[in-house]
C-alpha atoms as a PDB file:
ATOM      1  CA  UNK A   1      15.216 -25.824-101.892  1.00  0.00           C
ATOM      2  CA  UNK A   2      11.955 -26.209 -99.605  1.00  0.00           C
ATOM      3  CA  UNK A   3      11.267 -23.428 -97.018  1.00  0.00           C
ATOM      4  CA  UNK A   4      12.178 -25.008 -94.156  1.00  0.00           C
ATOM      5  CA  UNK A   5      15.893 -25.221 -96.068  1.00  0.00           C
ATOM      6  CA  UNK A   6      15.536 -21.515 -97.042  1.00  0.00           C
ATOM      7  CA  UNK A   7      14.265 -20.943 -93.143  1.00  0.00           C
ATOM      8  CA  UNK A   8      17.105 -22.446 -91.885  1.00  0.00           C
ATOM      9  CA  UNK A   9      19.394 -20.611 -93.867  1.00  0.00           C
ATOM     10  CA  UNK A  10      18.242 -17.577 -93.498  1.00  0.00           C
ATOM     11  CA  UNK A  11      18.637 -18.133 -89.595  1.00  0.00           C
ATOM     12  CA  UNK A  12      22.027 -19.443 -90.031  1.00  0.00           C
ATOM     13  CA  UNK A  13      23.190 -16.164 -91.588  1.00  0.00           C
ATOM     14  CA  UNK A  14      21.377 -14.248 -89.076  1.00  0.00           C
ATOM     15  CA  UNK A  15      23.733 -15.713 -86.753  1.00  0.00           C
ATOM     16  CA  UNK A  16      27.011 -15.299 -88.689  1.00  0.00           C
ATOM     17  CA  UNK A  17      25.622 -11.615 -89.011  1.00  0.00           C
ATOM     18  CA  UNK A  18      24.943 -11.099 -85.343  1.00  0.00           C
ATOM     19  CA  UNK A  19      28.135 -12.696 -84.351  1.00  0.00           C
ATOM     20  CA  UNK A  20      29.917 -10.587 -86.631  1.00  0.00           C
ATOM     21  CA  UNK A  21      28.529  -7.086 -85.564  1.00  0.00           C
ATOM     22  CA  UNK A  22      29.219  -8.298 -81.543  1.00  0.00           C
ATOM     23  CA  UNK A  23      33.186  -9.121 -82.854  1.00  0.00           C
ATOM     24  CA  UNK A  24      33.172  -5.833 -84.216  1.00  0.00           C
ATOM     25  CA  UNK A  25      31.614  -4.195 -81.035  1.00  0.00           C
ATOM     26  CA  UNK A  26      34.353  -5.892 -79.358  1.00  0.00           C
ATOM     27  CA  UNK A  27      36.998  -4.854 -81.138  1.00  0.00           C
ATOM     28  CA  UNK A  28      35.991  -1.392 -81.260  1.00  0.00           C
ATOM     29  CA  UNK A  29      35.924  -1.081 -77.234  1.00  0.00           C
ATOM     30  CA  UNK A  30      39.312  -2.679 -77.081  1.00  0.00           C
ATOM     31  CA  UNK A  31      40.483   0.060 -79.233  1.00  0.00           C
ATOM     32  CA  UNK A  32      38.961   3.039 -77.066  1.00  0.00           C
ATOM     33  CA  UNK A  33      40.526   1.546 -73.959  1.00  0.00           C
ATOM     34  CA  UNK A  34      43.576   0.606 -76.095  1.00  0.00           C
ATOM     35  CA  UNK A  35      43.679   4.417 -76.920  1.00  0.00           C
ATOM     36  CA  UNK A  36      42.427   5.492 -73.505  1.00  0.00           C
ATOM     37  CA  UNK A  37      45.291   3.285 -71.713  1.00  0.00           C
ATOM     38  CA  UNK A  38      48.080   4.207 -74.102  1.00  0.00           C
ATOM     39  CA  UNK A  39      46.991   8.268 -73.598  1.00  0.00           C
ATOM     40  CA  UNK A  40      46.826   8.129 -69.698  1.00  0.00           C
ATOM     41  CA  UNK A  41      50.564   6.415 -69.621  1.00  0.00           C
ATOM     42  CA  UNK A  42      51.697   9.192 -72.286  1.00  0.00           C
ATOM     43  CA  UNK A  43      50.248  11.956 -70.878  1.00  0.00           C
ATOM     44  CA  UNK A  44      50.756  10.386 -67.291  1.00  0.00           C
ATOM     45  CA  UNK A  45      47.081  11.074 -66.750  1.00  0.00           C
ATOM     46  CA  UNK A  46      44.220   8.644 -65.530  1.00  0.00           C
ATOM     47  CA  UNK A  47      40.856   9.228 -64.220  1.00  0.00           C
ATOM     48  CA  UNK A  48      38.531   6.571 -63.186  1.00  0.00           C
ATOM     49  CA  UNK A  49      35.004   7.022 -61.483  1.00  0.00           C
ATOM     50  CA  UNK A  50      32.072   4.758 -60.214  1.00  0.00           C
ATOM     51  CA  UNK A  51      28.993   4.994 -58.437  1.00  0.00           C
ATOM     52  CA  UNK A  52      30.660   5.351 -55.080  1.00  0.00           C
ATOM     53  CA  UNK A  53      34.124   7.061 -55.921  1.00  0.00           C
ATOM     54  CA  UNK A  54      36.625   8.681 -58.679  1.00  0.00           C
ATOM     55  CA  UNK A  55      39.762  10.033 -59.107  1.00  0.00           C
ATOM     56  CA  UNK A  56      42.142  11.693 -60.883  1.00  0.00           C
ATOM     57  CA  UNK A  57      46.071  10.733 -60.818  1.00  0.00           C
ATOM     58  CA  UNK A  58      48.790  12.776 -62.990  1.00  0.00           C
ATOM     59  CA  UNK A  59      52.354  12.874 -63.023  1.00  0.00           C
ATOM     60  CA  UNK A  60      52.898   8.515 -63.421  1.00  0.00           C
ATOM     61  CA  UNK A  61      54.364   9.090 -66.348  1.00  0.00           C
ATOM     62  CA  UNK A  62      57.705  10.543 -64.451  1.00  0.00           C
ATOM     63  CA  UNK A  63      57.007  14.305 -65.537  1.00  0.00           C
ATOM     64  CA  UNK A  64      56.189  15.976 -62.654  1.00  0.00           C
ATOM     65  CA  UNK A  65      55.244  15.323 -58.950  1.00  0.00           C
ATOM     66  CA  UNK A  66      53.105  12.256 -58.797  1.00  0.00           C
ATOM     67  CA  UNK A  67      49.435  13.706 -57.326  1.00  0.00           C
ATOM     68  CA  UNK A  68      46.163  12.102 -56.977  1.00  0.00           C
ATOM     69  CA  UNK A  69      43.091  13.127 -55.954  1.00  0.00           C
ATOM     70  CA  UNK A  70      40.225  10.501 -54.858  1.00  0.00           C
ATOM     71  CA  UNK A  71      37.083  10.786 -53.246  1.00  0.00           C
ATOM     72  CA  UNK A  72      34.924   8.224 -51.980  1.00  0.00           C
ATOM     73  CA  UNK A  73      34.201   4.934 -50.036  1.00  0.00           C
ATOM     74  CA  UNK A  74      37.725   3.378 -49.658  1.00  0.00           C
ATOM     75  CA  UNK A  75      39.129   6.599 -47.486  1.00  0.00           C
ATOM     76  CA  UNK A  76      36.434   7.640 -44.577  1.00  0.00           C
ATOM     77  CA  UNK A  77      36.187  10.672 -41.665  1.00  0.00           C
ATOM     78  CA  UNK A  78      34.261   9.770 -38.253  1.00  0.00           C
ATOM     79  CA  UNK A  79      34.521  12.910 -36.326  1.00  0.00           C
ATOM     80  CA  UNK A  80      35.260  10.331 -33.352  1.00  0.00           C
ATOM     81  CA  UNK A  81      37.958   8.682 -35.054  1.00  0.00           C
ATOM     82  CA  UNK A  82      39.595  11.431 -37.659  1.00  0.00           C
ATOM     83  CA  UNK A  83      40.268  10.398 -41.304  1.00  0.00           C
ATOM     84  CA  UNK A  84      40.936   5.928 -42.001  1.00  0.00           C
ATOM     85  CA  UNK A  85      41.189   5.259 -38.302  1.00  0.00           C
ATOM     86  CA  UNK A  86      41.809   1.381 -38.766  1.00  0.00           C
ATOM     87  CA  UNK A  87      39.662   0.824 -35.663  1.00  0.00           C
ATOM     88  CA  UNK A  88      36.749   2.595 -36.435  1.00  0.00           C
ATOM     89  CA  UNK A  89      36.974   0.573 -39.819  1.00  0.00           C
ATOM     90  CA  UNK A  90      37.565  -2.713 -38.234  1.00  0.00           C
ATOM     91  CA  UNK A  91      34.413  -2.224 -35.925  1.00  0.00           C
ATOM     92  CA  UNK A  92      32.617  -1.742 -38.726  1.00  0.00           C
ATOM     93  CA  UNK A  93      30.426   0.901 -40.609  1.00  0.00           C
ATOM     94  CA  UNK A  94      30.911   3.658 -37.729  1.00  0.00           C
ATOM     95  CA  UNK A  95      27.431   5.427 -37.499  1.00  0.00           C
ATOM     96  CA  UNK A  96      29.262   8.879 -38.059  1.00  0.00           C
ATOM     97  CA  UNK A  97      31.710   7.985 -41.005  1.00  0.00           C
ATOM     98  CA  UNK A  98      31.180   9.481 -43.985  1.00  0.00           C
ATOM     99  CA  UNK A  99      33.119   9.456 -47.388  1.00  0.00           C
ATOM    100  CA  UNK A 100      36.015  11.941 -48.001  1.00  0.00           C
ATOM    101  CA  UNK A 101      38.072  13.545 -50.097  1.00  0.00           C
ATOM    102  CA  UNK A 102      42.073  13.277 -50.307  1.00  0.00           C
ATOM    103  CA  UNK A 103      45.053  14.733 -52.079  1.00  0.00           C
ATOM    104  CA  UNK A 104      48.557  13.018 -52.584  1.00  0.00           C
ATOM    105  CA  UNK A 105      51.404  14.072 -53.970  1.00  0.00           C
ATOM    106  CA  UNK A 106      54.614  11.839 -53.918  1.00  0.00           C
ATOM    107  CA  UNK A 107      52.462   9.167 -51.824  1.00  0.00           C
ATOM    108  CA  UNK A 108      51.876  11.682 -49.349  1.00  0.00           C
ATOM    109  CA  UNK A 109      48.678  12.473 -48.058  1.00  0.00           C
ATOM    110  CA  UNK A 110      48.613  16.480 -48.065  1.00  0.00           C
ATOM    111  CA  UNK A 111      44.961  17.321 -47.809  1.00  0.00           C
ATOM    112  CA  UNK A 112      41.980  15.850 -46.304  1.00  0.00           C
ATOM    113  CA  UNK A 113      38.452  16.811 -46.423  1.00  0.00           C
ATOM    114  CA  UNK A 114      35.404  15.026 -44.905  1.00  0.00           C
ATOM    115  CA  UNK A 115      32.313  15.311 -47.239  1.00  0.00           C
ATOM    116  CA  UNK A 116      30.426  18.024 -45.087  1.00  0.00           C
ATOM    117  CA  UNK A 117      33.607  19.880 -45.653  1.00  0.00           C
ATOM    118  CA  UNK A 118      32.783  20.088 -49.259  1.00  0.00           C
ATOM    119  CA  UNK A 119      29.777  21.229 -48.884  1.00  0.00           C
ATOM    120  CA  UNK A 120      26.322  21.226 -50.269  1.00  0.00           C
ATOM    121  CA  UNK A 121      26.552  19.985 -54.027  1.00  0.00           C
ATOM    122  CA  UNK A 122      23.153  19.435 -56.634  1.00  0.00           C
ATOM    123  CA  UNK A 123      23.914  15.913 -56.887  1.00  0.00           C
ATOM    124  CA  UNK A 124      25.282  13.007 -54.666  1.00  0.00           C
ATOM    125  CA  UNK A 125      27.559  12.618 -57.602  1.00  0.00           C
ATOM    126  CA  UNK A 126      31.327  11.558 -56.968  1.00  0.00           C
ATOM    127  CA  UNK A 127      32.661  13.560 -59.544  1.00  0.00           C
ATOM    128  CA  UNK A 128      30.981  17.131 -57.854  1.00  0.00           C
ATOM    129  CA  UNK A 129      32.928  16.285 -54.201  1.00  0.00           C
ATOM    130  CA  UNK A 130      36.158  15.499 -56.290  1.00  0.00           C
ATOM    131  CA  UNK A 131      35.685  18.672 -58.122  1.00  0.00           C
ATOM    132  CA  UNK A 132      35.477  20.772 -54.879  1.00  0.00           C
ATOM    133  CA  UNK A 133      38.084  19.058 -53.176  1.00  0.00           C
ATOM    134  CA  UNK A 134      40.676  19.549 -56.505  1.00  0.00           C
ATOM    135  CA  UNK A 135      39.141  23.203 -56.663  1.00  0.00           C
ATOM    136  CA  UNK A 136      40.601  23.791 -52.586  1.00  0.00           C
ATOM    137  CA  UNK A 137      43.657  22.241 -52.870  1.00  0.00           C
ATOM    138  CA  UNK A 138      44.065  24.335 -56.272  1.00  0.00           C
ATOM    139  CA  UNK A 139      43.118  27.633 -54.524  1.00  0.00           C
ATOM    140  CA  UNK A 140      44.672  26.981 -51.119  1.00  0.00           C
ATOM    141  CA  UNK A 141      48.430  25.899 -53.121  1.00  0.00           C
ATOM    142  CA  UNK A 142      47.531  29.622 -54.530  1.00  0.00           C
ATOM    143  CA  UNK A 143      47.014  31.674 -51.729  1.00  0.00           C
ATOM    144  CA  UNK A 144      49.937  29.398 -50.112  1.00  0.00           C
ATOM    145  CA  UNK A 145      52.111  30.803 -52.505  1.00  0.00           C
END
């Protein structure tokens, strides 16, 4: 066997390797989300987050009232408008909306808070906005009560 042979060779089982460790990469994701998926419709738990919103939904699995919490893009306040006016959507990106906070339960929009609502947080993080909007609803159901 020359060295261009061996070369070759060795390149050709560079591949196999390589393609090998990506399958296994692969399969190893598809497990977490597997596990992940298979948790959140035990538990009736999911939680999902971006760049520009997140969330946090309970109850799906039956157990309990269903309840979600979201903040972000997809539901908007314009002090002009109030919270998801379709008009102020359809004309656009309103120079006054910003992003906002909601809480459901049974499909039932039972809180709203625009983001200056939520105040002042160290990050323009989703997650902190959904935290403080959870963390109201939690303590006004308690004083409520």
């Amino acid at each position: 066997m020359n060295e261009e042979e061996i070369t070759t060779q060795i390149r050709e089982l560079e591949a196999k390797r390589q393609k090998l460790a990506d399958d296994r990469r692969r399969a190893e994701a598809m497990s977490a989300r597997e596990k992940k998926e298979s948790w959140a419709k035990t538990e009736g738990i999911d939680t999902y987050t971006s760049d520009d919103y997140c969330g946090l939904d309970f109850g799906t699995n039956g157990v309990g009232q269903k309840t979600e919490f979201y903040y972000g893009y997809e539901h908007r306040y314009c002090p002009e408008h109030g919270f998801n006016d379709k008009e102020c959507r359809d004309a656009g990106d309103c120079e006054y909306t910003q992003w906002s906070f909601y809480a459901k339960v049974n499909n039932k929009i039972v809180m709203e808070k625009a983001e200056q609502e939520l105040g002042e947080c160290q990050t323009d993080e989703p997650f902190e906005f959904l935290l403080r909007g959870i963390a109201m609803y939690i303590r006004d159901c308690t004083v409520q009560k």
